[in-house]
N, C-alpha and C. Protein backbone atom coordinates (compact mmCIF):
# COMPACT_ATOMS: atom_id res chain seq x y z
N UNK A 1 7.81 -29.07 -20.92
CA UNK A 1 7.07 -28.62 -19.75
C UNK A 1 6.93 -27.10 -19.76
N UNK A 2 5.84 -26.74 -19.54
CA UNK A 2 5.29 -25.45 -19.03
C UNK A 2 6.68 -24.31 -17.88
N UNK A 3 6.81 -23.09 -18.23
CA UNK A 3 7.21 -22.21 -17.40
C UNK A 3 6.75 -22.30 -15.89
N UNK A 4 8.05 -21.95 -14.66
CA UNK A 4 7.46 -21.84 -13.36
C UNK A 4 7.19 -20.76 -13.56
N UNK A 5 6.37 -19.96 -12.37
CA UNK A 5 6.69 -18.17 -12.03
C UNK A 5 7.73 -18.07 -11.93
N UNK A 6 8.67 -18.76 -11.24
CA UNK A 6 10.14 -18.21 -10.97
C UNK A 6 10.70 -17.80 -12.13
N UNK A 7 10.90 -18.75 -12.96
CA UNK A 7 11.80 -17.96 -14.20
C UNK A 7 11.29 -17.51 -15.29
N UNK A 8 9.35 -17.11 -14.98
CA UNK A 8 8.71 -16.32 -16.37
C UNK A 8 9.60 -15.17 -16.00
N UNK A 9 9.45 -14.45 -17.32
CA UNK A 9 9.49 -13.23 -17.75
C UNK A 9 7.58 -12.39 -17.80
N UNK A 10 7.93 -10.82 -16.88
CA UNK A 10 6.81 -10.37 -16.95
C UNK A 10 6.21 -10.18 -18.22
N UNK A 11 4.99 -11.00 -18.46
CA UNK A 11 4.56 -11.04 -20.14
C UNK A 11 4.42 -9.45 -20.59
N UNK A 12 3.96 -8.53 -20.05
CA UNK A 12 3.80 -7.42 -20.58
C UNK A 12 5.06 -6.44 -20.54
N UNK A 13 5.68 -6.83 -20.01
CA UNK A 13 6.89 -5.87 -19.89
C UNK A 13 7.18 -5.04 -18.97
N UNK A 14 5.96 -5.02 -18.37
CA UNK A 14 5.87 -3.72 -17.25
C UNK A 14 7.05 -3.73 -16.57
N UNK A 15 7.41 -4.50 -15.64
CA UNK A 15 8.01 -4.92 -14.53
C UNK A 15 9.69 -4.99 -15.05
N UNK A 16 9.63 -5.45 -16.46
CA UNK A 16 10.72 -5.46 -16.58
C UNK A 16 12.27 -4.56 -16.40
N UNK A 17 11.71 -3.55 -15.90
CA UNK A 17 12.78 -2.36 -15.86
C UNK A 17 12.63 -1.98 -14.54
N UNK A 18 12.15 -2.69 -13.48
CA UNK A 18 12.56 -2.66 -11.80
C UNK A 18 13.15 -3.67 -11.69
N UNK A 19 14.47 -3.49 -10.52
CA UNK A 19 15.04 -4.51 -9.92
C UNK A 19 15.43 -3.31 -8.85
N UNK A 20 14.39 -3.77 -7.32
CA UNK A 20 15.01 -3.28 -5.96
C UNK A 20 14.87 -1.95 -6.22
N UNK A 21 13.96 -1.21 -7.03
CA UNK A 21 14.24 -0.37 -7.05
C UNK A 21 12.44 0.90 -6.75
N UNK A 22 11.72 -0.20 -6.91
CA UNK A 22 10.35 0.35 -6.55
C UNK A 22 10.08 0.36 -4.57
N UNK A 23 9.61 1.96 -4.65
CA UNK A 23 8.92 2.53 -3.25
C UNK A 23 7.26 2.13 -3.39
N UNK A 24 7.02 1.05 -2.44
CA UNK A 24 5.48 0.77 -2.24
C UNK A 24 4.32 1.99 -0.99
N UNK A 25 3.45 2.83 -1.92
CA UNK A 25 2.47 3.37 -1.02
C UNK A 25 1.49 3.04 -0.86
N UNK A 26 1.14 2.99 0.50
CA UNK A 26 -0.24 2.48 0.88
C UNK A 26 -0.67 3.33 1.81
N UNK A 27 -1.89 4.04 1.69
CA UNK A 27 -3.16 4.40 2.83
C UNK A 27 -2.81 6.12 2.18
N UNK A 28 -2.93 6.96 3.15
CA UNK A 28 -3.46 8.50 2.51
C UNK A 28 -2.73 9.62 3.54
N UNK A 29 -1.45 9.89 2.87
CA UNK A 29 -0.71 10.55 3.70
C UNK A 29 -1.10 11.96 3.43
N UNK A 30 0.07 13.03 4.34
CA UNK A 30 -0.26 14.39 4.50
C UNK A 30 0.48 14.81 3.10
N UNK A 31 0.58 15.75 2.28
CA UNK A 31 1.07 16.00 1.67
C UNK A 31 2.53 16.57 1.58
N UNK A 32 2.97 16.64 2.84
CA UNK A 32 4.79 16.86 3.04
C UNK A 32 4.87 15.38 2.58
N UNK A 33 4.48 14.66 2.83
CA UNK A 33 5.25 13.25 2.68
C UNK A 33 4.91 13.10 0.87
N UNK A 34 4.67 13.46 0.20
CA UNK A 34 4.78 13.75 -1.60
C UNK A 34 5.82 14.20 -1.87
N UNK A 35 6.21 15.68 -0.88
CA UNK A 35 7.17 16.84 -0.97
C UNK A 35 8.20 15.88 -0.93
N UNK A 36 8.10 14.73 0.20
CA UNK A 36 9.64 14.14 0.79
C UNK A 36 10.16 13.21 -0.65
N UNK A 37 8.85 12.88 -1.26
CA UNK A 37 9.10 11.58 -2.49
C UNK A 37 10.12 12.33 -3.43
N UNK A 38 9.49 13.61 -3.86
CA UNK A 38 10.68 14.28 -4.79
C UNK A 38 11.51 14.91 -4.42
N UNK A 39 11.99 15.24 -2.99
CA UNK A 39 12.99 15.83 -2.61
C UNK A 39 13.88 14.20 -1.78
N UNK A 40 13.62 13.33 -2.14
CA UNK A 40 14.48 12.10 -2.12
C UNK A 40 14.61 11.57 -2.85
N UNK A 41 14.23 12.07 -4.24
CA UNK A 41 14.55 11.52 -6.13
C UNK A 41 13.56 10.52 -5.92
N UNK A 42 12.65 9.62 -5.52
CA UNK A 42 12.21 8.65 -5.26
C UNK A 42 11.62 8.04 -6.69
N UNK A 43 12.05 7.08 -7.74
CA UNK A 43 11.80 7.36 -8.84
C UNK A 43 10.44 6.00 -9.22
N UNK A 44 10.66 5.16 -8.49
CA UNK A 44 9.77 4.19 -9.47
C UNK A 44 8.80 3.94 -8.32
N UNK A 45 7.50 4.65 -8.14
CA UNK A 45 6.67 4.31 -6.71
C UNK A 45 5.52 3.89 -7.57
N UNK A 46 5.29 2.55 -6.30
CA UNK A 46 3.99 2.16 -6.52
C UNK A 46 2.54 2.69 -5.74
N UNK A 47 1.59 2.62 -6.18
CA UNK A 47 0.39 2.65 -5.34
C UNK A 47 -0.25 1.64 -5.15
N UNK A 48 -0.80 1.19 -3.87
CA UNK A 48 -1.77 0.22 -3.91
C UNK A 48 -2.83 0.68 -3.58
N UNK A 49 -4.17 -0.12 -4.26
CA UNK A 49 -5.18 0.74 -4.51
C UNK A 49 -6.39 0.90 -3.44
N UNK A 50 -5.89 0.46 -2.24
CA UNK A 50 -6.60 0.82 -1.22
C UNK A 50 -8.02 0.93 -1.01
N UNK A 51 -8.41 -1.01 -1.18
CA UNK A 51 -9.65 -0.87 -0.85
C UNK A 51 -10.91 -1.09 -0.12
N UNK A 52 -11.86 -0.79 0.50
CA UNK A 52 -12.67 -0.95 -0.08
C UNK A 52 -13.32 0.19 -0.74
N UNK A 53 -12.68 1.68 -0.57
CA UNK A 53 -13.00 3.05 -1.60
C UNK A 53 -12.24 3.26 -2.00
N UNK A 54 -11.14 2.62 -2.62
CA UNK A 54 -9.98 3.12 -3.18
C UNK A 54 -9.59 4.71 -3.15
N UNK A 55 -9.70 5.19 -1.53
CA UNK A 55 -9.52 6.77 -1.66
C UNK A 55 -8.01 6.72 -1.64
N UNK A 56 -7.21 5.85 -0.77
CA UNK A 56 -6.19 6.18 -0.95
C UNK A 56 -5.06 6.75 -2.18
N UNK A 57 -5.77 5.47 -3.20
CA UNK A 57 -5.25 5.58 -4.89
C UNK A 57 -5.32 6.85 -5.42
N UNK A 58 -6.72 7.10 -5.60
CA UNK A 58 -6.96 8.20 -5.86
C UNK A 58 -6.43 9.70 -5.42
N UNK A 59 -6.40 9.50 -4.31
CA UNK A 59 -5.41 10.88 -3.79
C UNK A 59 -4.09 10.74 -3.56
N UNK A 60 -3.44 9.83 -3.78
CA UNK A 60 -1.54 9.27 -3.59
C UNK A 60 -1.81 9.46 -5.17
N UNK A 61 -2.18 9.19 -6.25
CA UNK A 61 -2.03 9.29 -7.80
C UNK A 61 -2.12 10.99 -8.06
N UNK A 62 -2.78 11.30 -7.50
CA UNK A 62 -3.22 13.05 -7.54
C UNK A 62 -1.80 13.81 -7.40
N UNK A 63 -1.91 13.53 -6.08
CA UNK A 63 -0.69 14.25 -5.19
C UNK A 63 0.91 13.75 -6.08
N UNK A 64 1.04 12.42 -6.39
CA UNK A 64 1.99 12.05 -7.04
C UNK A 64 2.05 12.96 -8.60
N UNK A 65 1.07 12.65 -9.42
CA UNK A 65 1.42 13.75 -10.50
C UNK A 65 1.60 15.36 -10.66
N UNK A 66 0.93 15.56 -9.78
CA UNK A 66 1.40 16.96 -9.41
C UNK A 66 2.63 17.42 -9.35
N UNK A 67 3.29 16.26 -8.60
CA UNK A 67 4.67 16.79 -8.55
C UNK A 67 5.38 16.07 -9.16
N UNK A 68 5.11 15.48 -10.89
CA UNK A 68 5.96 15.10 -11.74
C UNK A 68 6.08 13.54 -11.47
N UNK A 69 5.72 12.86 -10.50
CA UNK A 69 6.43 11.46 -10.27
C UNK A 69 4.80 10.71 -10.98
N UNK A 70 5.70 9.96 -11.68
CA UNK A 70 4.49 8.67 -12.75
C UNK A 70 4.26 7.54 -11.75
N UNK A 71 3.30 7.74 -11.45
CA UNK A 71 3.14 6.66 -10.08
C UNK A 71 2.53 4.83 -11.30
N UNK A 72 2.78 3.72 -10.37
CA UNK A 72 2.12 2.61 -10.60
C UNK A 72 0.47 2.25 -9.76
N UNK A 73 0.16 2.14 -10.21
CA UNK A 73 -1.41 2.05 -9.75
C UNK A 73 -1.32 0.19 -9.61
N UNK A 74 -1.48 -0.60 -8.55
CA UNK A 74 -1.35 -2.10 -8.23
C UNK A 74 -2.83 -2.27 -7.41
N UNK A 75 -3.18 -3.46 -7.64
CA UNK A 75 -4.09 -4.23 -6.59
C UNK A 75 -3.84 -4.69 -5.40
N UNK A 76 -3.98 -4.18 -4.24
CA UNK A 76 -3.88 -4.47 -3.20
C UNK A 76 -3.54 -5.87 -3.08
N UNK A 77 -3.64 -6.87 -3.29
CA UNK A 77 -2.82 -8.11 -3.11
C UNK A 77 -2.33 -8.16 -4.02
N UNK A 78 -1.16 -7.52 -4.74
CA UNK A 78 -0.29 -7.76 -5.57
C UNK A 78 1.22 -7.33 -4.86
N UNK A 79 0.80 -6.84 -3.75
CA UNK A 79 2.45 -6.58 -3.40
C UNK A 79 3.10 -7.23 -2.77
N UNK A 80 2.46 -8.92 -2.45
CA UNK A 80 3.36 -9.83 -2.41
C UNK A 80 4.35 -10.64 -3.80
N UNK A 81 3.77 -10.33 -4.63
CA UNK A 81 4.19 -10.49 -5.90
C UNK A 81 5.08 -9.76 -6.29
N UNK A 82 5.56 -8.56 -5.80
CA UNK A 82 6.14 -7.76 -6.01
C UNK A 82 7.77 -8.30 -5.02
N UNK A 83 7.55 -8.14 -3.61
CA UNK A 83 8.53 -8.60 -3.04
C UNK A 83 8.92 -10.08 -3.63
N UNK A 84 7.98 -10.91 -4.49
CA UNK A 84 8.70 -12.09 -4.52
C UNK A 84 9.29 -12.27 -5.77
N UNK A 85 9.16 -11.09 -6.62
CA UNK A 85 10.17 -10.28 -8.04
C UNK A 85 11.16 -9.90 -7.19
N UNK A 86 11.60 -9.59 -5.74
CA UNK A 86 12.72 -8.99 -5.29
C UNK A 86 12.47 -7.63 -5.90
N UNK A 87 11.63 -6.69 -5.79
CA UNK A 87 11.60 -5.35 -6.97
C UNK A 87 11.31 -4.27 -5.70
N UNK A 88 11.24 -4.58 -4.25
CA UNK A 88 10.68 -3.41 -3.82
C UNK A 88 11.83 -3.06 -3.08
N UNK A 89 12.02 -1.92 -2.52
CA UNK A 89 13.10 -1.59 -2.30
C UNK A 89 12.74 -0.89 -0.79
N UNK A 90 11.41 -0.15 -0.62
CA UNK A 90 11.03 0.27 0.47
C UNK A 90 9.52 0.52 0.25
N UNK A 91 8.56 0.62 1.44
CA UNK A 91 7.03 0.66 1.84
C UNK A 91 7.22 1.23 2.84
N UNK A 92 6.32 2.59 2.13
CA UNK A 92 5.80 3.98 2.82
C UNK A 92 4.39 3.44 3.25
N UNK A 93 3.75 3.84 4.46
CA UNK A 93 2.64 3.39 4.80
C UNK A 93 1.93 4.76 5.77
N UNK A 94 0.82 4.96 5.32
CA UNK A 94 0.32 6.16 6.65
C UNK A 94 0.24 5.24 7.92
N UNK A 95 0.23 6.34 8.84
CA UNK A 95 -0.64 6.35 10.13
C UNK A 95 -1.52 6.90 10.68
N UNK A 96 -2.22 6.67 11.64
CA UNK A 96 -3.34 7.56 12.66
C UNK A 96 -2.63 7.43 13.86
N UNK A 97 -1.89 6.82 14.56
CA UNK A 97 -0.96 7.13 15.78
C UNK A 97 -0.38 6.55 15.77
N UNK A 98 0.60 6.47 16.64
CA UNK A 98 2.23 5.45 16.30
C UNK A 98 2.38 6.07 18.12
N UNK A 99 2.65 4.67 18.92
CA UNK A 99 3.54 4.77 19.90
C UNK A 99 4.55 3.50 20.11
N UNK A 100 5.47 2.96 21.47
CA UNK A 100 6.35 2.56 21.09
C UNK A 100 6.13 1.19 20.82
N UNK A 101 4.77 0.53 20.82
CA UNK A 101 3.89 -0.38 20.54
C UNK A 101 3.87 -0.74 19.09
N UNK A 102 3.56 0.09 18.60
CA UNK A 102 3.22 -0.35 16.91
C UNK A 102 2.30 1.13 16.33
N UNK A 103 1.68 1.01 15.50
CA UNK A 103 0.87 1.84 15.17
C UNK A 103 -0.55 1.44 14.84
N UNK A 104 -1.39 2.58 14.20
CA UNK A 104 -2.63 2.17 13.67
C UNK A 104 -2.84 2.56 12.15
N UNK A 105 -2.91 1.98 11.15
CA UNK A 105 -2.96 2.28 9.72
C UNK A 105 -3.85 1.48 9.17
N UNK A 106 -3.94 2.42 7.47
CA UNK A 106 -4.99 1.18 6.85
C UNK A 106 -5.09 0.42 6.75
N UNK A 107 -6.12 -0.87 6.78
CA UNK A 107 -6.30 -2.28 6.15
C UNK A 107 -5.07 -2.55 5.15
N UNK A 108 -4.46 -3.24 5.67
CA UNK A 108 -3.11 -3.74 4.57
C UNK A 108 -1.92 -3.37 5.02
N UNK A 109 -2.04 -2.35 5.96
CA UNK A 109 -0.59 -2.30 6.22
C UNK A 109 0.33 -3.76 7.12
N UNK A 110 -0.76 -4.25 8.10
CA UNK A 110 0.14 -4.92 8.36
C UNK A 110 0.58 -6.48 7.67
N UNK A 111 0.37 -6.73 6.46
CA UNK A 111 0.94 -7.96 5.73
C UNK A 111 1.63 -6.93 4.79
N UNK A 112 1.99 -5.71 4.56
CA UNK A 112 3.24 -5.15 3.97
C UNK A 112 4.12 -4.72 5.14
N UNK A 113 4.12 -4.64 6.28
CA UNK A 113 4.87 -5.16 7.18
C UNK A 113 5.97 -6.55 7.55
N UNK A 114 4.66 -7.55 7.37
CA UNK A 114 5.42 -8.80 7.40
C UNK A 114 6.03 -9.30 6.05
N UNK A 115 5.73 -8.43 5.02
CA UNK A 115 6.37 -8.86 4.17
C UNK A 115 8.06 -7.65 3.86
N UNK A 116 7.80 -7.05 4.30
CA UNK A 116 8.95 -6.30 4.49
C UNK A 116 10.00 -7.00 5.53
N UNK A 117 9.43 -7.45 6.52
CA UNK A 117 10.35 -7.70 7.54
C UNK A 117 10.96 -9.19 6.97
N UNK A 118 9.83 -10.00 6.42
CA UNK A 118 10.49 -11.33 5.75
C UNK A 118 11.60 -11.15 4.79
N UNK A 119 11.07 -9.89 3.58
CA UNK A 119 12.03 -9.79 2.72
C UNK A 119 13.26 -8.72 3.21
N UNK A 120 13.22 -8.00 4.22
CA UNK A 120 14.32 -7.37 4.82
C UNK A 120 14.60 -5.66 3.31
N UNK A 121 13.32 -5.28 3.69
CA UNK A 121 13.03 -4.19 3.20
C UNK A 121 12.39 -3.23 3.98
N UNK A 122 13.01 -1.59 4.18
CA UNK A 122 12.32 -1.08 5.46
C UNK A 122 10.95 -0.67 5.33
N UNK A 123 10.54 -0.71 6.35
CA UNK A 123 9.17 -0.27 6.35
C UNK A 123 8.93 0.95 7.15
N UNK A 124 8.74 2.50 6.53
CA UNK A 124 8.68 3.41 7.23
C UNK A 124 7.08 3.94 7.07
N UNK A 125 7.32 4.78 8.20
CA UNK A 125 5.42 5.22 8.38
C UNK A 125 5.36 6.51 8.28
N UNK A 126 4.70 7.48 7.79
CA UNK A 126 4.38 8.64 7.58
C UNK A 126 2.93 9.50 8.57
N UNK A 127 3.02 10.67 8.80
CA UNK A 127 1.26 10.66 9.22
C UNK A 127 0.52 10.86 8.20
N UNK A 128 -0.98 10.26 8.66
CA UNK A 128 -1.87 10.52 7.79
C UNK A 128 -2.62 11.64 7.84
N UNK A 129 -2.90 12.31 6.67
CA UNK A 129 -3.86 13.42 6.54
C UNK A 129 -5.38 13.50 6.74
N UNK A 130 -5.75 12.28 7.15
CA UNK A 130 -7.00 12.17 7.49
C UNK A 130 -7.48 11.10 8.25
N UNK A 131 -8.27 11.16 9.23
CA UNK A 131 -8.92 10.61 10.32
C UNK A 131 -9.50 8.99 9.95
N UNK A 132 -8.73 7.61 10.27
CA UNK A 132 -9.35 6.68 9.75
C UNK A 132 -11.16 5.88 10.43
N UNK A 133 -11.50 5.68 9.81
CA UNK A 133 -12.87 5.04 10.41
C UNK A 133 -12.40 3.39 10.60
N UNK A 134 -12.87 3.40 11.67
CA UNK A 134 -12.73 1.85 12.02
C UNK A 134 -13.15 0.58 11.11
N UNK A 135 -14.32 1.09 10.62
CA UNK A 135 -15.47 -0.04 10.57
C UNK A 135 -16.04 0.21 9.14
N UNK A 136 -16.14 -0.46 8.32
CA UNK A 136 -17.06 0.18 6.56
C UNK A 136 -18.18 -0.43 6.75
N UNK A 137 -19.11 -0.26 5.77
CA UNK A 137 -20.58 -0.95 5.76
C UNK A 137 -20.27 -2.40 4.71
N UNK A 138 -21.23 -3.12 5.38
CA UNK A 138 -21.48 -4.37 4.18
C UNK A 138 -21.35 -4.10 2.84
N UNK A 139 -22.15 -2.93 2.54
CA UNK A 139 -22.68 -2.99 0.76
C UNK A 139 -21.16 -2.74 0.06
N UNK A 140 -19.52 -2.05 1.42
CA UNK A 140 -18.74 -1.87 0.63
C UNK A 140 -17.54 -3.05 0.22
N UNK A 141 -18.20 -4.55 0.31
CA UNK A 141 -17.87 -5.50 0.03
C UNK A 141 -18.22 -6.33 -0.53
N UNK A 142 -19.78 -6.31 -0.57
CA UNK A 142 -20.91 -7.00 -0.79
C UNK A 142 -21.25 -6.47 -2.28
N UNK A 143 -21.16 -5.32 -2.53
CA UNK A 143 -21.52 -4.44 -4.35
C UNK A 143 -20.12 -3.78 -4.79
N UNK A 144 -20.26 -3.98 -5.87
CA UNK A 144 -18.99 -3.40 -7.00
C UNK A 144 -19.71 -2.52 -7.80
N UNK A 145 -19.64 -1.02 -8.25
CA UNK A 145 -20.68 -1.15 -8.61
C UNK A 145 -21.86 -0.84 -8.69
N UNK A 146 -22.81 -0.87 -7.80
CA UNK A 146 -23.61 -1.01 -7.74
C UNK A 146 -24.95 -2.35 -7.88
N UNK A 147 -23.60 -3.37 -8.45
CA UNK A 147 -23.96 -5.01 -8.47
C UNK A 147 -23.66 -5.82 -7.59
N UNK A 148 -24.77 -6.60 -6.99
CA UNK A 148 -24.09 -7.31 -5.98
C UNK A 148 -23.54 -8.42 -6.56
N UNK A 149 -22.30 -8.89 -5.49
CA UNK A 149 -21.03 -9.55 -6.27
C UNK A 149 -21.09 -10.88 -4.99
N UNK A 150 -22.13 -10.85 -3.90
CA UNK A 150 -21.90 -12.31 -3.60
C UNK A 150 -23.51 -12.49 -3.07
N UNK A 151 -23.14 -13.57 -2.48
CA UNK A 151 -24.57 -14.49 -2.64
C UNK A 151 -25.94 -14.02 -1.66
N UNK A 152 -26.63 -13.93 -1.71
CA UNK A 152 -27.61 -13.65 -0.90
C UNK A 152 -27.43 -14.59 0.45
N UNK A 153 -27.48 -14.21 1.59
CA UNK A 153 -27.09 -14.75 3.23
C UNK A 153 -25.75 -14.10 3.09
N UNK A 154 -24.84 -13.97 2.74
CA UNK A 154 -23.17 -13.79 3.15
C UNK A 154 -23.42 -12.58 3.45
N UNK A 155 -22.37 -12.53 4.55
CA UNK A 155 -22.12 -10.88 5.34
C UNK A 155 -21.06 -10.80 5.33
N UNK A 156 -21.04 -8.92 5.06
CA UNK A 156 -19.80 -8.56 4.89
C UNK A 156 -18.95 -8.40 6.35
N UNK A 157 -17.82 -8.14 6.11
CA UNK A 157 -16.82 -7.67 7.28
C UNK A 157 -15.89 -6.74 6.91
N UNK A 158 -15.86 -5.61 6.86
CA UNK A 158 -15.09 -4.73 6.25
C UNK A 158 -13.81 -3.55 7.54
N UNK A 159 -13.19 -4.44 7.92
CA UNK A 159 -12.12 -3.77 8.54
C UNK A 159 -11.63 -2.24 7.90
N UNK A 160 -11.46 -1.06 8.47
CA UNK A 160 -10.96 -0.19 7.61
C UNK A 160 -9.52 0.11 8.13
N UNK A 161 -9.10 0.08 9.42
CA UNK A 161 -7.53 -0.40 10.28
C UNK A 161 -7.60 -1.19 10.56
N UNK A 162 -5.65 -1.20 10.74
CA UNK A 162 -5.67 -2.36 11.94
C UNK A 162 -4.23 -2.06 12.52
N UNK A 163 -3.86 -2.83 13.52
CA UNK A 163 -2.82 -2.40 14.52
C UNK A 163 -1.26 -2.87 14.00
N UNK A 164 -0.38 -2.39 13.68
CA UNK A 164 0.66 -2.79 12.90
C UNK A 164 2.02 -2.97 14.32
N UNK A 165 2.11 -4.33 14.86
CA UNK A 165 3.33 -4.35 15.68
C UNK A 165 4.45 -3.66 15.36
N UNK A 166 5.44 -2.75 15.99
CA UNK A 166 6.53 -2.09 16.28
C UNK A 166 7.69 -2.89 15.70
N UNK A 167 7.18 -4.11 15.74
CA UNK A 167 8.25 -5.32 15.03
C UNK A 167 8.61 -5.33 13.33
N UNK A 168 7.47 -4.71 13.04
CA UNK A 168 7.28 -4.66 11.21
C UNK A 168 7.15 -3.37 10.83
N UNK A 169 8.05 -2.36 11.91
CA UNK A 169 8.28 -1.31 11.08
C UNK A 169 9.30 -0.78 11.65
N UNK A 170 10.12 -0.10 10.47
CA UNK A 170 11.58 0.39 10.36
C UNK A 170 11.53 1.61 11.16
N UNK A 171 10.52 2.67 10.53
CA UNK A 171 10.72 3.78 10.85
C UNK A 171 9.73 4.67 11.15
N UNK A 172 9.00 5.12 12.36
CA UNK A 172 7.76 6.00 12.58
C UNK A 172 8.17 7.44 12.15
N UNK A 173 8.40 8.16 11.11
CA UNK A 173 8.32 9.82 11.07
C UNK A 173 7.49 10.37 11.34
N UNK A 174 7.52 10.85 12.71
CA UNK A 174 6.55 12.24 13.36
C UNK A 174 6.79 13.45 12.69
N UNK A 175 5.30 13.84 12.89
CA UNK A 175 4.65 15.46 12.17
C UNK A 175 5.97 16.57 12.39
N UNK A 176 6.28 17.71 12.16
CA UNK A 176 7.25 18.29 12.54
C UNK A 176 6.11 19.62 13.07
């Protein structure tokens, strides 16, 4: 019989040298919160690629090499895969406001919430360095590209936040 997931081995190897020990980032923080990654040794961080403009990636990969740390570049639905390797250890997430409610962050934060709180990994929040837009256009779901990637009639829905309950997160760090 065929291998489960449970007891493959990661075919490429990647993965093989985390256990509990990878920091998950998601959305587009201020740049003290980079400062905080290497002044807390923070050694094996992931990125998720934040999309539907992957700006987040792009500027968490920036900001990360700059200051020496080799970031992982992941697909936004891969970081349930990750908690279910047992490999994450903590998820950094921006915000746009935080009161004693919950907060407001990018698309995705809150199922790395519930997956933090399931797997009993903290989930702390950072501010964000830039102003989120509510709402994206169709074409940024609808084209990859510049190709359209679904069917003629389908409409897009492109959430760009959403509201993260107070319940699925560890820790709000305010601006100083």
């Amino acid at each position: 019989m065929g291998k489960t997931a449970e007891n493959e081995k990661d075919t490429n190897g990647i993965l093989d040298e985390f256990t509990e020990s990878v920091t998950v980032l998601h959305g587009i923080f201020s740049p003290k919160t980079f400062d905080d990654i290497v002044r807390k040794s923070v050694r094996d961080v992931f990125v998720l690629e934040g999309r539907p403009s992957l700006e987040s990636a792009q500027f968490s990969c920036r900001e990360l090499i700059k200051r020496k740390v080799k970031p992982t570049l992941i697909a936004d639905n891969m970081a349930g895969f990750l908690f279910y390797k047992n490999l994450v250890k903590e998820v950094w997430i921006s915000y746009q406001v935080a009161d004693d409610d919950g907060a407001l962050c990018q698309i995705g934060a809150l199922i790395l919430g519930v997956l933090g709180k399931r797997h009993s990994v903290p989930v702390r929040l950072f501010p964000s360095s830039q102003r989120l837009a509510l709402l994206g256009k169709d074409k940024e779901i609808l084209y990859f590209n510049g190709v359209k990637v679904a069917p003629r009639n389908v409409k897009g829905y492109v959430p760009l936040a959403e509201w993260v309950p107070r319940k699925y997160i560890s820790e709000i760090v305010k601006e100083k």
